[in-house]
N, C-alpha and C. Protein backbone atom coordinates (compact mmCIF):
# COMPACT_ATOMS: atom_id res chain seq x y z
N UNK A 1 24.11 -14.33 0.48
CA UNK A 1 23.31 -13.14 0.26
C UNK A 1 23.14 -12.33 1.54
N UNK A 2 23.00 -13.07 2.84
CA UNK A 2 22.64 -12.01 3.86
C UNK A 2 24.20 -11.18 3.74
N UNK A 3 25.00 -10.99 3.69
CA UNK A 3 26.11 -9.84 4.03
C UNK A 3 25.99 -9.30 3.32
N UNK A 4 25.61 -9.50 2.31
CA UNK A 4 24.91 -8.30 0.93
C UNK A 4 23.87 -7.65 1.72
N UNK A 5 22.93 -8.01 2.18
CA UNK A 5 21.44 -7.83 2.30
C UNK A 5 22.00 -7.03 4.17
N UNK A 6 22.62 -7.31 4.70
CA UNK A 6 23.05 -6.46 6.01
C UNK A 6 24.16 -5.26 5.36
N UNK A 7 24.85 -5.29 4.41
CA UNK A 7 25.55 -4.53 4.17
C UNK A 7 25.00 -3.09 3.49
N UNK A 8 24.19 -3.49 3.14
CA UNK A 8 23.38 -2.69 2.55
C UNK A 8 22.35 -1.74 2.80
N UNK A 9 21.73 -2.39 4.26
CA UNK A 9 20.83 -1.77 4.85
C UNK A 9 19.47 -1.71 4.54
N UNK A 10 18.76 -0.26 4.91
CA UNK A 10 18.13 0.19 4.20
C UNK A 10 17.72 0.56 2.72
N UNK A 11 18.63 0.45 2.20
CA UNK A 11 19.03 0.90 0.72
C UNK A 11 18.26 -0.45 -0.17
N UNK A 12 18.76 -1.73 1.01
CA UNK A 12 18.11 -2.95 -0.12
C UNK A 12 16.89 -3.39 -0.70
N UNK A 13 16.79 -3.67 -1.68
CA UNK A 13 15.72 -3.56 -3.03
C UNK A 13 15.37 -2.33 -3.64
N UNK A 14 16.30 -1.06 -3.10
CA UNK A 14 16.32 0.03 -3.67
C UNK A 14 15.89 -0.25 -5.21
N UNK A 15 14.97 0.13 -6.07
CA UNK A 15 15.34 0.26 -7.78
C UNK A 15 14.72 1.40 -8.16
N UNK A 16 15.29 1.90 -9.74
CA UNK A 16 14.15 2.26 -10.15
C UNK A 16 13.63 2.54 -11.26
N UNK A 17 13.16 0.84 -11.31
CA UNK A 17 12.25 0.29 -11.80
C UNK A 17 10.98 1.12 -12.18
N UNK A 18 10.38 2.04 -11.45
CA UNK A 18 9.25 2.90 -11.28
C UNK A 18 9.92 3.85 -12.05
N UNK A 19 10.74 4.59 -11.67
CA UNK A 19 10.91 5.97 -12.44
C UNK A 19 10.69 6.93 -12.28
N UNK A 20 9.79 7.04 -11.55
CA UNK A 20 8.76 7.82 -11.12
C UNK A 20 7.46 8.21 -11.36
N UNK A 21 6.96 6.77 -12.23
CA UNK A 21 5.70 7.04 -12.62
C UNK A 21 4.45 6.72 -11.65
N UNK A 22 3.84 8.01 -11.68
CA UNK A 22 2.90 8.20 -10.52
C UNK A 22 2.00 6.84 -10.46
N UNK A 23 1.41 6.55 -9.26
CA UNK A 23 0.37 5.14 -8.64
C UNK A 23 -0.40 5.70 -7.90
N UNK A 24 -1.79 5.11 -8.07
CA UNK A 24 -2.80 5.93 -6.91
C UNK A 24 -3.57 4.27 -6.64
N UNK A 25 -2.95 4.30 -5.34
CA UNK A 25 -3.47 3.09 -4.67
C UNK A 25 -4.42 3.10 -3.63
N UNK A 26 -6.14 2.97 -3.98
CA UNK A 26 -6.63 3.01 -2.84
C UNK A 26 -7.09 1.93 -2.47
N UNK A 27 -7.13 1.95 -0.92
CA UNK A 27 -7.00 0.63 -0.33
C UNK A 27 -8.73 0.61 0.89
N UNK A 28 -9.15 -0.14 1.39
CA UNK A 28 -9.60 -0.46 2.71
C UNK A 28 -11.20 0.08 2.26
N UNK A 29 -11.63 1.34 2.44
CA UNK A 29 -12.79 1.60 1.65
C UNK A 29 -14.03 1.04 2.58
N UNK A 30 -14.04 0.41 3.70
CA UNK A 30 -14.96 -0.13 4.27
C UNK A 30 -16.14 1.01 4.67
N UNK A 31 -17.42 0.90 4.73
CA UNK A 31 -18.83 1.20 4.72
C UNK A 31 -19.09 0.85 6.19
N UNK A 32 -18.57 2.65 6.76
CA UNK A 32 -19.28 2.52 8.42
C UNK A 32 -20.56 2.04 8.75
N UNK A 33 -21.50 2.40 7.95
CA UNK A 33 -22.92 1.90 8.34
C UNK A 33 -22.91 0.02 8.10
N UNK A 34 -22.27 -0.12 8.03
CA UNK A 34 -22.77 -2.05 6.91
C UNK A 34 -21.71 -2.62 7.81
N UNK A 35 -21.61 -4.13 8.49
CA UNK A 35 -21.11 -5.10 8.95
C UNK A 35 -19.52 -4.68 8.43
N UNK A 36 -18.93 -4.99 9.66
CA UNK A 36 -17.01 -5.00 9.41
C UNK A 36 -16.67 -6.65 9.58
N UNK A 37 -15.79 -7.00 8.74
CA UNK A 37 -15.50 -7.90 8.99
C UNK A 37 -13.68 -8.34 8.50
N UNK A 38 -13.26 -9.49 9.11
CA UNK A 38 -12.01 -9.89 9.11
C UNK A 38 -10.97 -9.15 7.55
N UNK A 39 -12.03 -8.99 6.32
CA UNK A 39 -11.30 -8.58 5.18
C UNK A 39 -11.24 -7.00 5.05
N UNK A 40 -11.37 -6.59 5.75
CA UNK A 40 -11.40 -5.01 6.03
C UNK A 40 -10.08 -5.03 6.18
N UNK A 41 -9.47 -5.77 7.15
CA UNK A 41 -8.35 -5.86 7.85
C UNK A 41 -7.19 -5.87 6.87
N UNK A 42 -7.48 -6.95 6.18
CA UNK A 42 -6.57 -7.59 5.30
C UNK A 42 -6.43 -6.70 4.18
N UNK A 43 -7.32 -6.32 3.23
CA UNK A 43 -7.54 -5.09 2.65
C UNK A 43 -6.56 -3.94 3.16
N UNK A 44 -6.52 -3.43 4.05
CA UNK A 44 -5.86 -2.85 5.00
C UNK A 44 -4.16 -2.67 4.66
N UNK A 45 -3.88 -4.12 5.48
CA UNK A 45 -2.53 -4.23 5.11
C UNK A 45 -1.66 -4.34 4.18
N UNK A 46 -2.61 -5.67 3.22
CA UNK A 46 -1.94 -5.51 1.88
C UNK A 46 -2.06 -4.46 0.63
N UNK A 47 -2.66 -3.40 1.01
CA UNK A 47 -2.76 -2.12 0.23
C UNK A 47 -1.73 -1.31 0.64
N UNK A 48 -1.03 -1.35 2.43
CA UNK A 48 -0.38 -0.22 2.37
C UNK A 48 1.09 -0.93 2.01
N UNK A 49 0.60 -2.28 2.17
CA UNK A 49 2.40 -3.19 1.90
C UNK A 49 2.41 -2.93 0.40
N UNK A 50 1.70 -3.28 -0.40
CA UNK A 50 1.42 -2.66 -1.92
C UNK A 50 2.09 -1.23 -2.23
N UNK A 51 1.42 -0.13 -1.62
CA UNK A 51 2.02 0.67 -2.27
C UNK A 51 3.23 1.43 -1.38
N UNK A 52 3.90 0.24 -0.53
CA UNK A 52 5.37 0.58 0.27
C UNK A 52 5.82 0.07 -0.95
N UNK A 53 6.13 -1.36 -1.21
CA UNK A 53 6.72 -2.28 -2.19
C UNK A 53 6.68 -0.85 -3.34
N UNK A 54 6.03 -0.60 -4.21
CA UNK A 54 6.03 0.26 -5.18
C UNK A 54 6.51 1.29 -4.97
N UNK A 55 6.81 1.85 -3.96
CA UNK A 55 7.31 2.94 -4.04
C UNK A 55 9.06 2.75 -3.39
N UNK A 56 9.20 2.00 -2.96
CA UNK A 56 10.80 1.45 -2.95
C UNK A 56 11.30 1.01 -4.40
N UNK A 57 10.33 0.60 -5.27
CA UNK A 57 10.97 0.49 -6.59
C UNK A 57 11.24 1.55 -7.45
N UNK A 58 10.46 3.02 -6.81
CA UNK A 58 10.74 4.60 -7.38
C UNK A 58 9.49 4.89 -7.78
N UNK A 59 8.26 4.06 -7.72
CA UNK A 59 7.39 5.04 -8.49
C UNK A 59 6.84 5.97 -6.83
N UNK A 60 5.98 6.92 -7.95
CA UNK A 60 5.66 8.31 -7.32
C UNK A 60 4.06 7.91 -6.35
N UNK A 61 4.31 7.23 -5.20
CA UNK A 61 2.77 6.79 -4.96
C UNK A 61 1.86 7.81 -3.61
N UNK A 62 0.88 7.67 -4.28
CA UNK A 62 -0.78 8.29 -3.44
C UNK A 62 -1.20 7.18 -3.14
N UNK A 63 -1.55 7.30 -1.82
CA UNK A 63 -2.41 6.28 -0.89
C UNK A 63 -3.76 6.85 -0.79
N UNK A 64 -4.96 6.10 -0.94
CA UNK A 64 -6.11 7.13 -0.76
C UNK A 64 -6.95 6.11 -0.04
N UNK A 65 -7.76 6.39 1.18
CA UNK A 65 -8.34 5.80 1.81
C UNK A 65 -10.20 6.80 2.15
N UNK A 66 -10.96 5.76 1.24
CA UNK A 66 -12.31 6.49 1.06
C UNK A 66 -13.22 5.71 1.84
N UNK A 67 -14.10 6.79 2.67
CA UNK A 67 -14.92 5.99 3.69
C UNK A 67 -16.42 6.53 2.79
N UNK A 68 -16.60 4.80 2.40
CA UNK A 68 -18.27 5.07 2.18
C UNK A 68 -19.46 4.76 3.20
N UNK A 69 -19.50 6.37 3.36
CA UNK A 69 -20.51 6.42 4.41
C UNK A 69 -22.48 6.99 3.82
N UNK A 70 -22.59 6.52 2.45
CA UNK A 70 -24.41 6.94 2.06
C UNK A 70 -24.93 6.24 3.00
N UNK A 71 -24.51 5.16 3.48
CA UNK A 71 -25.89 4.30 4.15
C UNK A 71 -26.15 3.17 3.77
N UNK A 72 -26.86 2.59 4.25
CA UNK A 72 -27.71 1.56 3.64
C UNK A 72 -29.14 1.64 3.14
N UNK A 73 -29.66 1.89 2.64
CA UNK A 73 -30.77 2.52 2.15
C UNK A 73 -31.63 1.37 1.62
């Protein structure tokens, strides 16, 4: 498989699978006022690896990253 997988390049796992049907992936969302902690992080990454993966398969993806900032009240 790797001389497939070097031959190929960039192109590999190309599909499409998606089609182009739109994805709205929001990710991370952490609350400036309130404690950060290690899953912020993680949240983080595997949202934008999420909607890389999905959108190499063809769908049409929005990343949206919302900061809830009301407070703590």
């Amino acid at each position: 498989m790797l001389p497939a997988i070097l031959n190929a390049g960039e192109a590999y796992g190309d599909s499409a699978t998606g089609h182009g049907n739109r994805v709205n992936v929001e990710y991370v969302s952490a609350n400036p006022t309130g404690p950060m902690h290690v899953g912020h992080c993680r949240g983080a990454v595997v949202g934008d690896a999420l909607a890389n993966l999905l959108a190499k398969v063809g769908h049409s993806v929005t990343k949206e990253y919302y900061i809830n900032d009301a407070g703590a009240r």
